[in-house]
PDB file of N, CA and C in Angstrom:
ATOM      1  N   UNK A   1    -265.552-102.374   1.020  1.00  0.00           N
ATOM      2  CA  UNK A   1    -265.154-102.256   2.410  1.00  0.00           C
ATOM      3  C   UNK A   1    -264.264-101.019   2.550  1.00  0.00           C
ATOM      4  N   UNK A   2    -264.475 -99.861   3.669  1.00  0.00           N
ATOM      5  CA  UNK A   2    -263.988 -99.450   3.922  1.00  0.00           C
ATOM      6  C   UNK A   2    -262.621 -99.609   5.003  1.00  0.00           C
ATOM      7  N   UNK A   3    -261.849 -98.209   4.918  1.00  0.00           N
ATOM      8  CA  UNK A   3    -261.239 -98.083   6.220  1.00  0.00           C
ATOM      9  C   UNK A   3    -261.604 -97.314   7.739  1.00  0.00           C
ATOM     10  N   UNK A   4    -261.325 -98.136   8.406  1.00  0.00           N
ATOM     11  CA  UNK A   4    -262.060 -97.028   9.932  1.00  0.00           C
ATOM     12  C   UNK A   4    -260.627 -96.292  10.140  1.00  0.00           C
ATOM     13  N   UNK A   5    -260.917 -94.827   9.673  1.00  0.00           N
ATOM     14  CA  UNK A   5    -260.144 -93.792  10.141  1.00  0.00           C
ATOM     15  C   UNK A   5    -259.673 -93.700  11.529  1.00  0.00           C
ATOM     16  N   UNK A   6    -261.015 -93.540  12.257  1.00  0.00           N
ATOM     17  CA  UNK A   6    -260.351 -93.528  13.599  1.00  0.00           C
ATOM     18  C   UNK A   6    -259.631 -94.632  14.441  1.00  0.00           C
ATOM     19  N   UNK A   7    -260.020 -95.876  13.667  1.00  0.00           N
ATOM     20  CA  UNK A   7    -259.357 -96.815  14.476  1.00  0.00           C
ATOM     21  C   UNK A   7    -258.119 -97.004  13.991  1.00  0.00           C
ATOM     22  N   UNK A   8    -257.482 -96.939  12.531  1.00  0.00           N
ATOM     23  CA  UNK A   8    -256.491 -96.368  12.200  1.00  0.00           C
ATOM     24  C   UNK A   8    -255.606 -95.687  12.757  1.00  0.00           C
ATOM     25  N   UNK A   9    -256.025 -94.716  13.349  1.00  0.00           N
ATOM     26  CA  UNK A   9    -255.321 -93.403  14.309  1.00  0.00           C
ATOM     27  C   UNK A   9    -255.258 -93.695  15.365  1.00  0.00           C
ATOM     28  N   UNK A  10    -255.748 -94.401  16.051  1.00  0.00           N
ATOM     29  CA  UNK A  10    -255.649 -95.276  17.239  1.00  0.00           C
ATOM     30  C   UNK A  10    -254.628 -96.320  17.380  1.00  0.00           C
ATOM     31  N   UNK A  11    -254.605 -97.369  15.987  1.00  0.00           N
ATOM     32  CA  UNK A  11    -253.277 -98.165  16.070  1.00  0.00           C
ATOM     33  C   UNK A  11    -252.317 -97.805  15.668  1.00  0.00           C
ATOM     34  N   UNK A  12    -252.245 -96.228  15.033  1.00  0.00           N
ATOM     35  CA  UNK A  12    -251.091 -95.807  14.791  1.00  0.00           C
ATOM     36  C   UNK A  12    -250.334 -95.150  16.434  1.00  0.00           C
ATOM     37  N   UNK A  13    -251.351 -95.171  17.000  1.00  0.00           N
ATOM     38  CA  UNK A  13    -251.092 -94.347  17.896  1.00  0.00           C
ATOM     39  C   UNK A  13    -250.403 -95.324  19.269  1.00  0.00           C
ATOM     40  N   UNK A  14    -251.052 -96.613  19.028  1.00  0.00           N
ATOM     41  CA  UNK A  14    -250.237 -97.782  20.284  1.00  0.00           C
ATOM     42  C   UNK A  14    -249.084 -97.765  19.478  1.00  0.00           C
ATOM     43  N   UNK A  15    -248.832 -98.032  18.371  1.00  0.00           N
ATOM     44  CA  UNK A  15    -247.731 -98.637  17.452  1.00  0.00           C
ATOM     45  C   UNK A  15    -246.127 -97.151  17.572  1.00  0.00           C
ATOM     46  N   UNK A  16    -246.998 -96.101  18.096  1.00  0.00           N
ATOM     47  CA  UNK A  16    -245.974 -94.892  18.782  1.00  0.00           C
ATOM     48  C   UNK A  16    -245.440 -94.841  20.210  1.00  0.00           C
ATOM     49  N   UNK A  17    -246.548 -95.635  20.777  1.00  0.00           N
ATOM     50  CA  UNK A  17    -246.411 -95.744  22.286  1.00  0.00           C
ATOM     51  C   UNK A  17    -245.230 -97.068  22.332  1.00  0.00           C
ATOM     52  N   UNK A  18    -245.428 -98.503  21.172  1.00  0.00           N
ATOM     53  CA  UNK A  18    -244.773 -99.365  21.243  1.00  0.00           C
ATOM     54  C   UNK A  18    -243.049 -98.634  20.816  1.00  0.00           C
ATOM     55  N   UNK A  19    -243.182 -98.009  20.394  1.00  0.00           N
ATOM     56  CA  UNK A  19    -241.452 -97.445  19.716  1.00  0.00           C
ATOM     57  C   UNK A  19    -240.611 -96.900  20.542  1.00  0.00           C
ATOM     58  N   UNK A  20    -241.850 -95.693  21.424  1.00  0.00           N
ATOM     59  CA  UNK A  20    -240.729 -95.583  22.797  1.00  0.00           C
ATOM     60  C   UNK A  20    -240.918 -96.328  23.971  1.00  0.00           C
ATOM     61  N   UNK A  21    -241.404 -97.370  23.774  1.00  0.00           N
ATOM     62  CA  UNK A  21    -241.011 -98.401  24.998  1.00  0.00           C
ATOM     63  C   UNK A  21    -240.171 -99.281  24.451  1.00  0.00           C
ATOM     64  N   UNK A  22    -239.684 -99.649  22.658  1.00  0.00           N
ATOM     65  CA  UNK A  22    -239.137-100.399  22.544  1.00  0.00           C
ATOM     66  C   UNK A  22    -237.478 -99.866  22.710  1.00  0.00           C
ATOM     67  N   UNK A  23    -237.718 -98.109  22.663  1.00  0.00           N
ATOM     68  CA  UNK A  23    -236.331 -97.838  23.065  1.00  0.00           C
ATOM     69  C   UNK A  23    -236.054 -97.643  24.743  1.00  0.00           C
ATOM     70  N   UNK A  24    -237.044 -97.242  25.500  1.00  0.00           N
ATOM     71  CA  UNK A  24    -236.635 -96.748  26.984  1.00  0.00           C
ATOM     72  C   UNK A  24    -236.161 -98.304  27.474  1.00  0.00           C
ATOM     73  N   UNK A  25    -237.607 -99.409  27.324  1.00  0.00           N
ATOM     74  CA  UNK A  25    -237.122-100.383  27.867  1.00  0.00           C
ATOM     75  C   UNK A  25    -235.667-101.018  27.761  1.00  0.00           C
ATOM     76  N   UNK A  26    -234.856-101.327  26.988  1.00  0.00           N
ATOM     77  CA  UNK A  26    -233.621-101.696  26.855  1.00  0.00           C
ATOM     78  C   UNK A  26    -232.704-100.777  27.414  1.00  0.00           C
ATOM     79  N   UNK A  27    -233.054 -99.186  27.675  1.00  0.00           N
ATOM     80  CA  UNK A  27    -232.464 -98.304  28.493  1.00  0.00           C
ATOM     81  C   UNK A  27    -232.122 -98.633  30.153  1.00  0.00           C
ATOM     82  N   UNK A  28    -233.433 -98.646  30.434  1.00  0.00           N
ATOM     83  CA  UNK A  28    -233.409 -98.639  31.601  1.00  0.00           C
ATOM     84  C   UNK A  28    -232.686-100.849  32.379  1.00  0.00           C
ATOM     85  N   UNK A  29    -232.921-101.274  31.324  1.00  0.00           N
ATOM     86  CA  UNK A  29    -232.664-102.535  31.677  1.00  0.00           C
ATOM     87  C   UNK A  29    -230.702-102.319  31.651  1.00  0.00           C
ATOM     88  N   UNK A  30    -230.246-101.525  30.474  1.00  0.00           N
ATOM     89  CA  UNK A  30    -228.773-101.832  30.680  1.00  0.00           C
ATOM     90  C   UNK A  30    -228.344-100.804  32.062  1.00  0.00           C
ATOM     91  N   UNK A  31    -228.961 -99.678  32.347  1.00  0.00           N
ATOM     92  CA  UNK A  31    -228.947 -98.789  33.728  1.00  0.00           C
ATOM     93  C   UNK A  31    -229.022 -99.716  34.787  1.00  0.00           C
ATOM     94  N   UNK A  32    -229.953-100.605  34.693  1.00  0.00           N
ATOM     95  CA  UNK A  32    -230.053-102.123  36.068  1.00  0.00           C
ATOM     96  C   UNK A  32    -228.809-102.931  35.932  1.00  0.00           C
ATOM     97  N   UNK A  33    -228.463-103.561  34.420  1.00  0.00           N
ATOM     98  CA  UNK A  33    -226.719-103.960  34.809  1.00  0.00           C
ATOM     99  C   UNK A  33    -225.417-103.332  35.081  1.00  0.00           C
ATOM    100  N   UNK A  34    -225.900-102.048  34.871  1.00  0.00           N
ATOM    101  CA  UNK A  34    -224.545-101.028  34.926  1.00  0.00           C
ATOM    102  C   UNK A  34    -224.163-100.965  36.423  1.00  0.00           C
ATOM    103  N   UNK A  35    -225.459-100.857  37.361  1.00  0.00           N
ATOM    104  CA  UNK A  35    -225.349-100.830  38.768  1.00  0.00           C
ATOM    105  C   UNK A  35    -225.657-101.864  39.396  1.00  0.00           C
ATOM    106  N   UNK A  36    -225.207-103.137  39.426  1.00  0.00           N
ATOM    107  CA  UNK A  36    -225.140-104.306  40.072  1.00  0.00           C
ATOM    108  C   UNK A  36    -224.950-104.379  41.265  1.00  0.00           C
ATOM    109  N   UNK A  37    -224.432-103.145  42.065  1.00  0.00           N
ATOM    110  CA  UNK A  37    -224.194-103.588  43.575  1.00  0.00           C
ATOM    111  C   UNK A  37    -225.035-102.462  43.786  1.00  0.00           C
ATOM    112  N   UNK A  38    -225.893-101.072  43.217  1.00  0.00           N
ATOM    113  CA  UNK A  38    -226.747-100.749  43.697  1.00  0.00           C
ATOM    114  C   UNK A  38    -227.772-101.242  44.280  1.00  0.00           C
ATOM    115  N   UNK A  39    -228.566-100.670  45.642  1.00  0.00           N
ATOM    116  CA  UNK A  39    -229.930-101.062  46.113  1.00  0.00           C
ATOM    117  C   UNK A  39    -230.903-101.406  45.192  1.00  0.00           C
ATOM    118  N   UNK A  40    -230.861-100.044  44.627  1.00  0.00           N
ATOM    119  CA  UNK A  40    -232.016-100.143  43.203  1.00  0.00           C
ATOM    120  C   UNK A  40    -232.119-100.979  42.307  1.00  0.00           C
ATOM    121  N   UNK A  41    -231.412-102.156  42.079  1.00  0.00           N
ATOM    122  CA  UNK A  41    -230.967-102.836  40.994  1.00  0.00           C
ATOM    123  C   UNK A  41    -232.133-103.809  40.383  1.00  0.00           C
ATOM    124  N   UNK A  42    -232.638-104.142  41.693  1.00  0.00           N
ATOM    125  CA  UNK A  42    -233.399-105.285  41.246  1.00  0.00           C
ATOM    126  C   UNK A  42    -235.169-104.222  41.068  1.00  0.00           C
ATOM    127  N   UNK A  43    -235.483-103.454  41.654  1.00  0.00           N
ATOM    128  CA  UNK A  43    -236.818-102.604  40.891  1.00  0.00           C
ATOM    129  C   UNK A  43    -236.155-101.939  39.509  1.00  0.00           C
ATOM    130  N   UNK A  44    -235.217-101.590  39.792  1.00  0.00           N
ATOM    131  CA  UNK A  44    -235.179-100.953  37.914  1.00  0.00           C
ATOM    132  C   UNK A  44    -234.949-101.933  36.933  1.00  0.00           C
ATOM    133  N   UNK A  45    -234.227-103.065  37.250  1.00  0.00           N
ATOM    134  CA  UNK A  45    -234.671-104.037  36.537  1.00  0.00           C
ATOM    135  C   UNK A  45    -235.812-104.991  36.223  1.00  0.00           C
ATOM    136  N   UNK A  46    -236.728-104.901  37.324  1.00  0.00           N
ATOM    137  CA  UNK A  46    -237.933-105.273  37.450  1.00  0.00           C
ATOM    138  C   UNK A  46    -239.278-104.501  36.565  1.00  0.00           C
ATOM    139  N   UNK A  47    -238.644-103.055  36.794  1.00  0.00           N
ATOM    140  CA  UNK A  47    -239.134-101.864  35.558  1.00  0.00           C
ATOM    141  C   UNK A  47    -239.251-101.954  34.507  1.00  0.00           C
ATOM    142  N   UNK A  48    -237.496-102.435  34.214  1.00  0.00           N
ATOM    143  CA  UNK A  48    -237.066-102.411  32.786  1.00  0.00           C
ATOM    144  C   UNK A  48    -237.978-103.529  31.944  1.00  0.00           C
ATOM    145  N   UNK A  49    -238.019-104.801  32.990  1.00  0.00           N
ATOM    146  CA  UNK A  49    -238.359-105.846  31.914  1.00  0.00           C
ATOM    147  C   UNK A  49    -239.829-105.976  32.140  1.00  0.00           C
ATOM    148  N   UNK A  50    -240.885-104.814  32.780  1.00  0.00           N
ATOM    149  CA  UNK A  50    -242.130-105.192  32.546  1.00  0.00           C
ATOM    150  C   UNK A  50    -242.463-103.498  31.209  1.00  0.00           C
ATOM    151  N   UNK A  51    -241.176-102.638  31.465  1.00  0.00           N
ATOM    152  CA  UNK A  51    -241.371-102.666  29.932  1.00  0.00           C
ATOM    153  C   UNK A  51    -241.490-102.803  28.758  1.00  0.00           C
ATOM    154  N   UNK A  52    -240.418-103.826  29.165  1.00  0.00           N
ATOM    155  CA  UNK A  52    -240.273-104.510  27.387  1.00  0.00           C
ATOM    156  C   UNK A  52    -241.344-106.248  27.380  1.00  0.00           C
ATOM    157  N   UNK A  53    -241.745-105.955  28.489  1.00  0.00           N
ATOM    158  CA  UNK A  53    -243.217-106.856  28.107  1.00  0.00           C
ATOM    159  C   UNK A  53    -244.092-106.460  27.673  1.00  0.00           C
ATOM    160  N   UNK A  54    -244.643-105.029  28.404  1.00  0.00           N
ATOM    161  CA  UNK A  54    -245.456-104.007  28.150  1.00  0.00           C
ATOM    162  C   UNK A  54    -245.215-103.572  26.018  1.00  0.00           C
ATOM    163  N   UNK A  55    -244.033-103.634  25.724  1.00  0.00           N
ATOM    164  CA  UNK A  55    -243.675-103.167  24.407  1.00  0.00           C
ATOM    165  C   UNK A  55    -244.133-104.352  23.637  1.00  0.00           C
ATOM    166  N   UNK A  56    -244.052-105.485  23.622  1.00  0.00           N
ATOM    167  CA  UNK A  56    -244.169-106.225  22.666  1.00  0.00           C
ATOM    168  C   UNK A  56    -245.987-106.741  22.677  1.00  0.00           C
ATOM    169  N   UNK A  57    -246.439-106.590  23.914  1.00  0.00           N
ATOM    170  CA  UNK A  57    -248.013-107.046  23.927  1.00  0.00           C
ATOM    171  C   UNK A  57    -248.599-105.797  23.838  1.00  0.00           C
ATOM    172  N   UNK A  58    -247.960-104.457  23.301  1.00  0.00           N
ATOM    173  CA  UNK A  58    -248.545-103.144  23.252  1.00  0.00           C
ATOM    174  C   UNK A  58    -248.421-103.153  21.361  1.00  0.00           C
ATOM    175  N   UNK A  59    -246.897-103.313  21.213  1.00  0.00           N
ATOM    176  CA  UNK A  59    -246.962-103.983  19.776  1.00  0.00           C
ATOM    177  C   UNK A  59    -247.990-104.743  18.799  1.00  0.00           C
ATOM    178  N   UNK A  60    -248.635-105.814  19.787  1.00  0.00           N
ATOM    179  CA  UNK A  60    -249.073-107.112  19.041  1.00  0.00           C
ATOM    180  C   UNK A  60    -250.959-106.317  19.266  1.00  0.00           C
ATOM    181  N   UNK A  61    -251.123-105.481  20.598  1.00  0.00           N
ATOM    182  CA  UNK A  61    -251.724-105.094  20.305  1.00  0.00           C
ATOM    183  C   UNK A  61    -252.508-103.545  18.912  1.00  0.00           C
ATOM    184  N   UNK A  62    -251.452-103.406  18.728  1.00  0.00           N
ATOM    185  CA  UNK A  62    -251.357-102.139  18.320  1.00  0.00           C
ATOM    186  C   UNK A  62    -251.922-102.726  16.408  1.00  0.00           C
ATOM    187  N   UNK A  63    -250.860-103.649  16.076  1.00  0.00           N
ATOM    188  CA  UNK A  63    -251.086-104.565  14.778  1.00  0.00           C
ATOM    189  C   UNK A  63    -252.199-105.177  14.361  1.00  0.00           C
ATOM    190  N   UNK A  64    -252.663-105.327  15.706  1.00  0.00           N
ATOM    191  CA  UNK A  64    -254.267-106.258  15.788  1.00  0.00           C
ATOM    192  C   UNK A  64    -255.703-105.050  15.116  1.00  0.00           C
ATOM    193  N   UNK A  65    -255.401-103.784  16.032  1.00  0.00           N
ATOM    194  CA  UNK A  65    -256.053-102.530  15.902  1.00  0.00           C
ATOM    195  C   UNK A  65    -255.901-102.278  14.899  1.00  0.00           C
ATOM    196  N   UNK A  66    -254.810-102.066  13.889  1.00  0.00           N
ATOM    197  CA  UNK A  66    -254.719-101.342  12.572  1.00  0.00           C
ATOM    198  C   UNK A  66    -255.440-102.525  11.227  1.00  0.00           C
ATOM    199  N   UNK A  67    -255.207-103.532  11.748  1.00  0.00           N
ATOM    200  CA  UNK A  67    -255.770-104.616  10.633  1.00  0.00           C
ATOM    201  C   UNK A  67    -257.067-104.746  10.970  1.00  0.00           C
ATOM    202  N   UNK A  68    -257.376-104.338  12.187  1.00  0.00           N
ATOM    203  CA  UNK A  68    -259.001-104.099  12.625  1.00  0.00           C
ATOM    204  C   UNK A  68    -259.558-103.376  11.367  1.00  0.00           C
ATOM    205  N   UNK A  69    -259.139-102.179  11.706  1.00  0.00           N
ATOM    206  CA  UNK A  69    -259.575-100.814  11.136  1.00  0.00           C
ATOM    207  C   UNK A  69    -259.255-100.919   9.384  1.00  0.00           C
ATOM    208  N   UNK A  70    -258.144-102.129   8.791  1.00  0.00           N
ATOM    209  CA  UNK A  70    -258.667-101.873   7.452  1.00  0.00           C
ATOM    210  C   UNK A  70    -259.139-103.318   7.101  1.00  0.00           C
ATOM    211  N   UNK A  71    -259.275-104.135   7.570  1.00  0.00           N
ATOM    212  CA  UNK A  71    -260.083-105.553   7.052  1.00  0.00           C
ATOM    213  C   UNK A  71    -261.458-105.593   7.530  1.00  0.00           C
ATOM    214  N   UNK A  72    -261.515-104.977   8.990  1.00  0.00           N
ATOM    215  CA  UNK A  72    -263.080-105.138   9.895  1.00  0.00           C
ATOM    216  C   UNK A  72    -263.053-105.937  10.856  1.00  0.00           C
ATOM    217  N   UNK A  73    -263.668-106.106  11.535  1.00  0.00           N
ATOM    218  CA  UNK A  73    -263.692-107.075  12.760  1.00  0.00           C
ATOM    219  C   UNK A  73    -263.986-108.252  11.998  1.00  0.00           C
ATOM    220  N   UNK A  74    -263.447-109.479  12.404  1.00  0.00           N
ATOM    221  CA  UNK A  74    -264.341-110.460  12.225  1.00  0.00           C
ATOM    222  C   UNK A  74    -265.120-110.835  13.291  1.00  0.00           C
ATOM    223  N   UNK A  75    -266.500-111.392  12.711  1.00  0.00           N
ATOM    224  CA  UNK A  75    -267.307-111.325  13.119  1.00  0.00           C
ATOM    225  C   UNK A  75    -267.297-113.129  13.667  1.00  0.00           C
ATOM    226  N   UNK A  76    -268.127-113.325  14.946  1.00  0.00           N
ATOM    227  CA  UNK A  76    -267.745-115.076  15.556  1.00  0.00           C
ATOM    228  C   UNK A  76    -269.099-115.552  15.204  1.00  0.00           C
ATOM    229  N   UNK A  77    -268.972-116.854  14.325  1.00  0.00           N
ATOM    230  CA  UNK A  77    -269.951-117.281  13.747  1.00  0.00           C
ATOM    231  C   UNK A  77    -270.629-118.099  14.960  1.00  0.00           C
ATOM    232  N   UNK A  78    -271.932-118.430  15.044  1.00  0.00           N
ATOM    233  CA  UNK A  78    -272.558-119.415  16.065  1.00  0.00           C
ATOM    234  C   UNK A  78    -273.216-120.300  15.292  1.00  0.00           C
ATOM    235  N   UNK A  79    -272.405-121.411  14.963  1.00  0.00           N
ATOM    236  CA  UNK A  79    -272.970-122.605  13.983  1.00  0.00           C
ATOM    237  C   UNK A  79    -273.463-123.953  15.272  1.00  0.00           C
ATOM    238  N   UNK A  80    -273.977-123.368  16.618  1.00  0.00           N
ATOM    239  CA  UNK A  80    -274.515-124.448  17.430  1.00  0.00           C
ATOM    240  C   UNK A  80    -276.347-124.313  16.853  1.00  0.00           C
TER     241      UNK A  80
END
């Protein structure tokens, strides 16, 4: 069994996208408590935390892709 190169480079590549969302998101979320009586408070916090949703299901996707690319897909058996 091989490795799929490109899909490799692909989950390396969510797993880069997951790193700076795992740092902006917590950014922008403490910027939403810093300004508590700002207008803005509740969209930048609304921002913040569909980043760091966005980070962890970008994560889980990203892990899924790279074990793709060196184990293989598994394949769904039809034992009907």
């Amino acid at each position: 069994m091989k490795t799929d190169k490109d899909l490799l480079v692909k989950g390396l590549k969510y797993i880069a996208y997951t790193i700076a969302l795992m740092f902006s998101a917590p950014v922008v979320i403490y910027q939403a408590f810093k300004n508590e009586e700002h207008a803005w408070y509740w969209p930048v916090l609304i921002v913040g935390l569909i980043l760091g949703v966005s980070a962890i299901a970008m994560g889980f996707y990203g892990i899924k892709v790279i074990l793709d690319s060196l184990f293989g897909k598994k394949e769904k058996s039809s034992n009907r």
